[in-house]
Protein backbone atom coordinates (compact mmCIF):
# COMPACT_ATOMS: atom_id res chain seq x y z
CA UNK A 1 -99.71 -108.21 211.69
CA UNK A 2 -96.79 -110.11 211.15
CA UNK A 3 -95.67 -107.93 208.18
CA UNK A 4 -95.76 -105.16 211.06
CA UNK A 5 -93.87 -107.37 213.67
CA UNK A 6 -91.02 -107.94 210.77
CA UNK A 7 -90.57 -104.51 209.87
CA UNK A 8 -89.92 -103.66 213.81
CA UNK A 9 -87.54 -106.36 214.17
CA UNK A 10 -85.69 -105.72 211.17
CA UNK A 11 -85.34 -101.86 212.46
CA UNK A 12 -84.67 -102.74 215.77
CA UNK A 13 -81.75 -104.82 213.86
CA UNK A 14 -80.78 -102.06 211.76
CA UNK A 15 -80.87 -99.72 214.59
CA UNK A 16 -78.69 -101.66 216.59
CA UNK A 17 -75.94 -102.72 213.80
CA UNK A 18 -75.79 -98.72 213.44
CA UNK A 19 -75.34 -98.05 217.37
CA UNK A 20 -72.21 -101.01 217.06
CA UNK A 21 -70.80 -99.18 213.57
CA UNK A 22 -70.75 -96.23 215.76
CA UNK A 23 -69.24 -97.54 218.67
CA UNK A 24 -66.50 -99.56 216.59
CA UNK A 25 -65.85 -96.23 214.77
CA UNK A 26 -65.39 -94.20 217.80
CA UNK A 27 -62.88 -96.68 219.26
CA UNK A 28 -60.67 -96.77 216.23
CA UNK A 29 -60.36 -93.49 216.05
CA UNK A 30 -59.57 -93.43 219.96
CA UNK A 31 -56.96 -96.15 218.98
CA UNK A 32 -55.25 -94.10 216.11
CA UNK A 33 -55.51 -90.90 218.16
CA UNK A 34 -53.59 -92.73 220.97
CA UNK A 35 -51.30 -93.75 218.78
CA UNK A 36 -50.42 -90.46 217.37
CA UNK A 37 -49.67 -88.99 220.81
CA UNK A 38 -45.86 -90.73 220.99
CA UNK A 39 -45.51 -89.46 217.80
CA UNK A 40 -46.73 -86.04 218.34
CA UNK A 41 -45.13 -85.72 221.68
CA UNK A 42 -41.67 -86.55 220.46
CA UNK A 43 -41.51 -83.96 217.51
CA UNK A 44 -43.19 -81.57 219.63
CA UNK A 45 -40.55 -81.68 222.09
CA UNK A 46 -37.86 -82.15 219.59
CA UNK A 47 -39.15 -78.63 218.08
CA UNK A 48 -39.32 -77.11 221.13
CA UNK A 49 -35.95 -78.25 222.41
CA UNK A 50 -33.92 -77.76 218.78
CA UNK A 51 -35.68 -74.42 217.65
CA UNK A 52 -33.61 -72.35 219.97
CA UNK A 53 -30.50 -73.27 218.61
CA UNK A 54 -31.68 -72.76 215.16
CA UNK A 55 -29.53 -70.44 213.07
CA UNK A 56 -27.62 -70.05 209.37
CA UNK A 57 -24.45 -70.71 210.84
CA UNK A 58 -25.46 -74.13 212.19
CA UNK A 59 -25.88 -74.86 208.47
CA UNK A 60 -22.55 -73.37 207.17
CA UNK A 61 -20.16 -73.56 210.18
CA UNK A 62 -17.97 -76.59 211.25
CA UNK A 63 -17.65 -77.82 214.79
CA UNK A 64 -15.75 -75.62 217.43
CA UNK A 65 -13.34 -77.01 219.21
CA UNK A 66 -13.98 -78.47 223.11
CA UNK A 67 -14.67 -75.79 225.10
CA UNK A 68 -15.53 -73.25 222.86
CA UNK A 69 -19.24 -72.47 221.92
CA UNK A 70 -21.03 -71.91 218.43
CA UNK A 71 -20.14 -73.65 215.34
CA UNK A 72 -22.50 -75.45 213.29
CA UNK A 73 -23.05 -78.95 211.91
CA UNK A 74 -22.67 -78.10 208.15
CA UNK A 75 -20.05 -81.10 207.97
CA UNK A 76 -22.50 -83.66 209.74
CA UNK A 77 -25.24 -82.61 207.01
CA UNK A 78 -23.20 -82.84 204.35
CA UNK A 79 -22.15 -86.07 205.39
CA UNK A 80 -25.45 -87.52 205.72
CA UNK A 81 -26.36 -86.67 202.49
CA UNK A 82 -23.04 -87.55 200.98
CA UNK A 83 -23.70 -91.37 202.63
CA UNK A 84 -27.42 -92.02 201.73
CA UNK A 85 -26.63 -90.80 198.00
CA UNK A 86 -23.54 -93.28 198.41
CA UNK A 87 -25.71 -96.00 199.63
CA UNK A 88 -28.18 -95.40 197.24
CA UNK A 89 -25.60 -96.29 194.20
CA UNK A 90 -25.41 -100.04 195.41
CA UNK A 91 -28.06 -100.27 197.96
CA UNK A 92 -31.16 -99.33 195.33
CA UNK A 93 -29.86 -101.49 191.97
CA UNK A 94 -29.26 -104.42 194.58
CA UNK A 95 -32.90 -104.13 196.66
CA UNK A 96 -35.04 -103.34 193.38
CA UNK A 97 -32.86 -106.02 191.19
CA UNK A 98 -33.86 -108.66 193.74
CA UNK A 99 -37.01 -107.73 193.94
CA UNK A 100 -37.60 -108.11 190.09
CA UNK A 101 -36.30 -111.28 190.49
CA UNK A 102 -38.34 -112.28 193.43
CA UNK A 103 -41.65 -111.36 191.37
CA UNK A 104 -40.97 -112.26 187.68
CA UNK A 105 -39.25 -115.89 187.70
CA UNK A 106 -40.86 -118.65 188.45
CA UNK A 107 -40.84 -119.78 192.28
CA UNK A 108 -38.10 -122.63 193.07
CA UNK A 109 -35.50 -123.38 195.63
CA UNK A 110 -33.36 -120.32 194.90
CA UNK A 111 -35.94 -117.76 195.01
CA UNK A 112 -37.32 -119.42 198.27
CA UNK A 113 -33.60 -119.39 199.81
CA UNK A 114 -33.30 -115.45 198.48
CA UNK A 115 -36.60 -114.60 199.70
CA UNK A 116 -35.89 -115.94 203.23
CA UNK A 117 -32.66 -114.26 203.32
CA UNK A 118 -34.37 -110.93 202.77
CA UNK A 119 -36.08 -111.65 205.45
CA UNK A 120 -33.67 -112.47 207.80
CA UNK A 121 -31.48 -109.71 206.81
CA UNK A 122 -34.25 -107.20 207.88
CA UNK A 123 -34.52 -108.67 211.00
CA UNK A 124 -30.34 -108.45 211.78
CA UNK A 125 -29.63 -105.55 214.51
CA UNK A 126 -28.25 -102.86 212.56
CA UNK A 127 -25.11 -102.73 215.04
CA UNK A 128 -24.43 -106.64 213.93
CA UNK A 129 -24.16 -105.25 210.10
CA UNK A 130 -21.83 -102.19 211.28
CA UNK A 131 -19.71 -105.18 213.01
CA UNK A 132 -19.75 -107.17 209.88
CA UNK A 133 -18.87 -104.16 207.61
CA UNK A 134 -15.98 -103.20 210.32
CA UNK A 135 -14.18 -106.68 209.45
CA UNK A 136 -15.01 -106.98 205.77
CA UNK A 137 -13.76 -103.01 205.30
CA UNK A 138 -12.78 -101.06 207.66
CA UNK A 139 -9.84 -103.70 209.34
CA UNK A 140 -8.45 -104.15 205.45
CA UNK A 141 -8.21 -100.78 204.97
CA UNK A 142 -7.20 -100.04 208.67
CA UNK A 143 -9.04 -97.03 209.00
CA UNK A 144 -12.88 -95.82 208.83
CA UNK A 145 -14.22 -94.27 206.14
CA UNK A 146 -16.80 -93.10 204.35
CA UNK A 147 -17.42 -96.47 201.68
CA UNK A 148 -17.32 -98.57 204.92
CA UNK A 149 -20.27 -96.39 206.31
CA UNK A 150 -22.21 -96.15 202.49
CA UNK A 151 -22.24 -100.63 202.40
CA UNK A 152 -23.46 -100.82 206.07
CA UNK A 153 -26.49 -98.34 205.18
CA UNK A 154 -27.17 -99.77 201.32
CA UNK A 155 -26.99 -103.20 203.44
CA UNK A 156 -29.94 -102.36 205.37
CA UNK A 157 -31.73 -101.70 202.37
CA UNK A 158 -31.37 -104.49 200.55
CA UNK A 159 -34.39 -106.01 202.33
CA UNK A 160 -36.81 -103.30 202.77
CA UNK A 161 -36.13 -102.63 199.04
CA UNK A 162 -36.67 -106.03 197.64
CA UNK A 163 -39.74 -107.07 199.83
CA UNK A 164 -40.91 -103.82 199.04
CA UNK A 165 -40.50 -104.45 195.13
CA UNK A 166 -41.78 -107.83 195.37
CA UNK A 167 -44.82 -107.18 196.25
CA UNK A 168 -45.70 -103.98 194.17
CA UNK A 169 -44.64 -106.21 191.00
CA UNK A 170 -46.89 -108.94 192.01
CA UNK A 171 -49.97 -106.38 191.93
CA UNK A 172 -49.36 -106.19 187.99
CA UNK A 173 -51.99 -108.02 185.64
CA UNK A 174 -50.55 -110.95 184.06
CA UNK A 175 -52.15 -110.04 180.91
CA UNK A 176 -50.05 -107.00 180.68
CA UNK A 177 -46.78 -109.16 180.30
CA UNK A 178 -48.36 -111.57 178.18
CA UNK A 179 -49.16 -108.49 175.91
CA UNK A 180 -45.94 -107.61 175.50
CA UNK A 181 -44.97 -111.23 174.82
CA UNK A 182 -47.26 -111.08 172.62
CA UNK A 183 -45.59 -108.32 170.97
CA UNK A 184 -42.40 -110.39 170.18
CA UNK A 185 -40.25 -108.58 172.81
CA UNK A 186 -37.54 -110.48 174.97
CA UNK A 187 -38.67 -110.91 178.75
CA UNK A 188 -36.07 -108.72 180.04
CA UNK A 189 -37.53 -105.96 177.54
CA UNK A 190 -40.89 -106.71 179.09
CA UNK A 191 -39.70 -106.77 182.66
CA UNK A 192 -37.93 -103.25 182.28
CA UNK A 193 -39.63 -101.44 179.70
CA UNK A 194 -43.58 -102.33 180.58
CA UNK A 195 -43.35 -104.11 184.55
CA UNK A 196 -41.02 -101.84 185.58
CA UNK A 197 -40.92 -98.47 184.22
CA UNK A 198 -44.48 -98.72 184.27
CA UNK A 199 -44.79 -98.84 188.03
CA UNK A 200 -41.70 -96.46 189.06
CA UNK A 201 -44.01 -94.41 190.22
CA UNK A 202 -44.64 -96.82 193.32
CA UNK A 203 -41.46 -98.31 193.59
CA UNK A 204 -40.01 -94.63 194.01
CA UNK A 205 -41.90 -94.54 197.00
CA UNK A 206 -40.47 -97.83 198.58
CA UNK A 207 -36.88 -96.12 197.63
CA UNK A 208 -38.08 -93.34 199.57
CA UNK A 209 -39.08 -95.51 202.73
CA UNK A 210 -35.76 -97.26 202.35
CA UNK A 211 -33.80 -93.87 202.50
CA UNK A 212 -35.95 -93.03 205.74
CA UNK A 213 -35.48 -96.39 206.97
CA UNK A 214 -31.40 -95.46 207.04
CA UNK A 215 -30.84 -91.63 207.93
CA UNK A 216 -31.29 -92.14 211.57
CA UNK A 217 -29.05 -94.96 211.69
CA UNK A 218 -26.24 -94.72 214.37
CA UNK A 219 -24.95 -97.74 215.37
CA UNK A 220 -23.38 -99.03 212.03
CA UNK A 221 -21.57 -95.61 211.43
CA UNK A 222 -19.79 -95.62 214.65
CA UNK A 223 -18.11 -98.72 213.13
CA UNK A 224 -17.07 -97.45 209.58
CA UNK A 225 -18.02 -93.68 208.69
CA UNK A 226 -17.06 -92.50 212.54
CA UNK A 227 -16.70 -88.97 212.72
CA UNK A 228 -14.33 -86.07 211.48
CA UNK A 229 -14.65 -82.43 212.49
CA UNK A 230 -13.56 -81.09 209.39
CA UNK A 231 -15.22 -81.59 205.74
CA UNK A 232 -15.35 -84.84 203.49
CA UNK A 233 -11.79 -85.47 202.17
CA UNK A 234 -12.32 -88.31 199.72
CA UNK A 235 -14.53 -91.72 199.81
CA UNK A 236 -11.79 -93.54 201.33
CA UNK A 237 -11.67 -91.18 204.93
CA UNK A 238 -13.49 -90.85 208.04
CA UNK A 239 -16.70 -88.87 207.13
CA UNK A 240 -19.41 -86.57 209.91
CA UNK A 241 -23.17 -87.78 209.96
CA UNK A 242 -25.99 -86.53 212.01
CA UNK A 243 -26.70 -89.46 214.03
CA UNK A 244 -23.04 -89.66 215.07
CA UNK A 245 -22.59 -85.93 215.73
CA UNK A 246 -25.88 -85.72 217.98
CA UNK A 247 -24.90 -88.69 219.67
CA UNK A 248 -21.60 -87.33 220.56
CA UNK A 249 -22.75 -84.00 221.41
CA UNK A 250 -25.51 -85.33 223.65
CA UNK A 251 -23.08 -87.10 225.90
CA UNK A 252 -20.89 -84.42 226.00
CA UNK A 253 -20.74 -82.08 229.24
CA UNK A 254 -21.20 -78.93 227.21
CA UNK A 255 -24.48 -77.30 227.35
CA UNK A 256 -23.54 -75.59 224.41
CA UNK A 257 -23.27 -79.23 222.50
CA UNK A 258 -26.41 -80.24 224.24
CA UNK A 259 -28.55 -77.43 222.05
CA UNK A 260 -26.98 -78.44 218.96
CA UNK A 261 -27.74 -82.12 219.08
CA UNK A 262 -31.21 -80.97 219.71
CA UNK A 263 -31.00 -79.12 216.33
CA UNK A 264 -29.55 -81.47 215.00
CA UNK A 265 -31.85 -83.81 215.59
CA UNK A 266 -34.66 -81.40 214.50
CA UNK A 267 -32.87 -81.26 211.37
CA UNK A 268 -33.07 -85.03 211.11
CA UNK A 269 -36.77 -85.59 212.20
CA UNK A 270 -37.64 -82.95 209.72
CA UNK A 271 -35.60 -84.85 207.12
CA UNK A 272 -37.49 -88.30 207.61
CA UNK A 273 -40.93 -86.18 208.12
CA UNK A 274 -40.31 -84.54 204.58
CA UNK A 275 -39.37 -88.64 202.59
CA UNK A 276 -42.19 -89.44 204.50
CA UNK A 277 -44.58 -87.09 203.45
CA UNK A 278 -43.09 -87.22 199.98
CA UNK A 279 -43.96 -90.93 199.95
CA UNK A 280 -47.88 -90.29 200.66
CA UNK A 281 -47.96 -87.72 198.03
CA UNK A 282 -46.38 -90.20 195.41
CA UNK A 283 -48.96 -93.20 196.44
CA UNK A 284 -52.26 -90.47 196.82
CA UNK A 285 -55.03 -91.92 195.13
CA UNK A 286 -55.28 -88.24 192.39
CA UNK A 287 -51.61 -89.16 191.24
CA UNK A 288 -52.61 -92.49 190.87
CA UNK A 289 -55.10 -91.79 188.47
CA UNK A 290 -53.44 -90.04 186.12
């Protein structure tokens, strides 16, 4: 009898721990499903607003001037590219080198002062680095250009890059650098030939997040890159982005400008989509395993 009484209470338990598994289930998904509806309503209406104005020559045409329609933003996307590649030069060997540091020297009063300063960087209004970049750059040189606009953006990734590293490098066994101690090779060796190289793979993808983090970024650019109507000239001159070029096309009075910011700013939420995207093929679980 009680053997009987036991093995109702314990389904009666089981039962009900599967009714709450269910119930908790059903509400995260509500949750992430209501949190993919800003997402999926801005692109959506992004698509639909930019797709009209879709065409080759808004690839390979310049701006017209004001009051004339058609043209193209082939400067502005050249110009993006030209200034995350730019960025990139300083703005990667500076995140990832402080991250290596952050992860593979022993913790003490510099590293903590380093790693709070990463944080606080992150956490700076973009506009405040544009400002800072403005004096340091721009007022020297007394005019905007397109290095001025390249140290604001590799500024902003300094952080995201060396948190980013920092914590990928701690995930590494400490047996595999005492191996290569072990070996008789240097520590640098070991950091860059076994730590490092061995998990490019995943520190790619925080590069990656760290582009994405900077190709919408307007507010630093309007105080160093600014605009120009006409093609790149030289590293030391005013240089088009995206972000600056929808943003003055989308207070213009020109419904002609309107429809090109929206394509252009279908061209730039397709741009982060794709590093996104490109990210969570370089971290899936099949490529990790090989």
């Amino acid at each position: 009898m009680n053997h009987t009484v036991l093995t109702e209470h314990m389904t009666k338990k089981y039962q009900q721990r599967k009714i709450t598994n269910r119930v908790m289930i059903g509400l995260l998904a509500s949750a992430s499903c209501i949190a993919l509806i800003p997402l999926l309503s801005i692109f959506i209406y992004v698509l639909a607003q930019g797709l009209p104005g879709l065409n080759l020559n808004f690839f390979t045409q310049l701006p017209q001037p004001i009051g004339e329609t058609g043209g193209g933003m082939a400067n502005s996307i050249m110009g993006t590219l030209t200034l995350i590649l730019t960025a990139s030069l300083f703005g990667i060997v500076w995140g990832v080198g402080t991250g290596l540091f952050l992860s593979e020297y022993p913790p003490g009063r510099l590293s903590n002062v380093v790693r709070f300063s990463a944080d606080l960087l992150s956490s700076i209004p973009s506009i405040i680095i544009g400002l800072f970049v403005y004096t340091l750059i721009v007022i020297p040189m007394r005019r905007f250009s397109l290095l001025a606009g390249a140290v604001a953006l590799g500024i902003i990734m300094i952080p995201t890059l060396a948190r980013s590293t920092e914590e990928l490098l701690r995930r590494v066994p400490v047996h595999v650098r005492e191996a290569g101690l072990a070996l008789g090779l240097p520590r640098w060796k070991v950091i860059l030939r076994i730590v490092l190289l061995g998990n490019s793979r995943a520190i790619s993808t925080g590069i990656i997040l760290a582009i994405a983090r900077v190709s919408g970024e307007t507010a630093p650019l309007l105080f160093t890159s600014f605009n120009n109507q006409y093609w790149q000239r030289g590293i030391d001159q005013p240089t088009s982005s995206l972000p600056v070029q929808i943003y003055t096309y989308a207070i213009s009075p020109y419904e002609d400008w309107h429809q090109q910011a929206w394509t252009g700013a279908l061209i730039l939420v397709s741009l982060v989509f794709m590093m996104n995207m490109m990210t969570r093929y370089l971290l899936s679980p099949r490529r990790s395993s090989k």
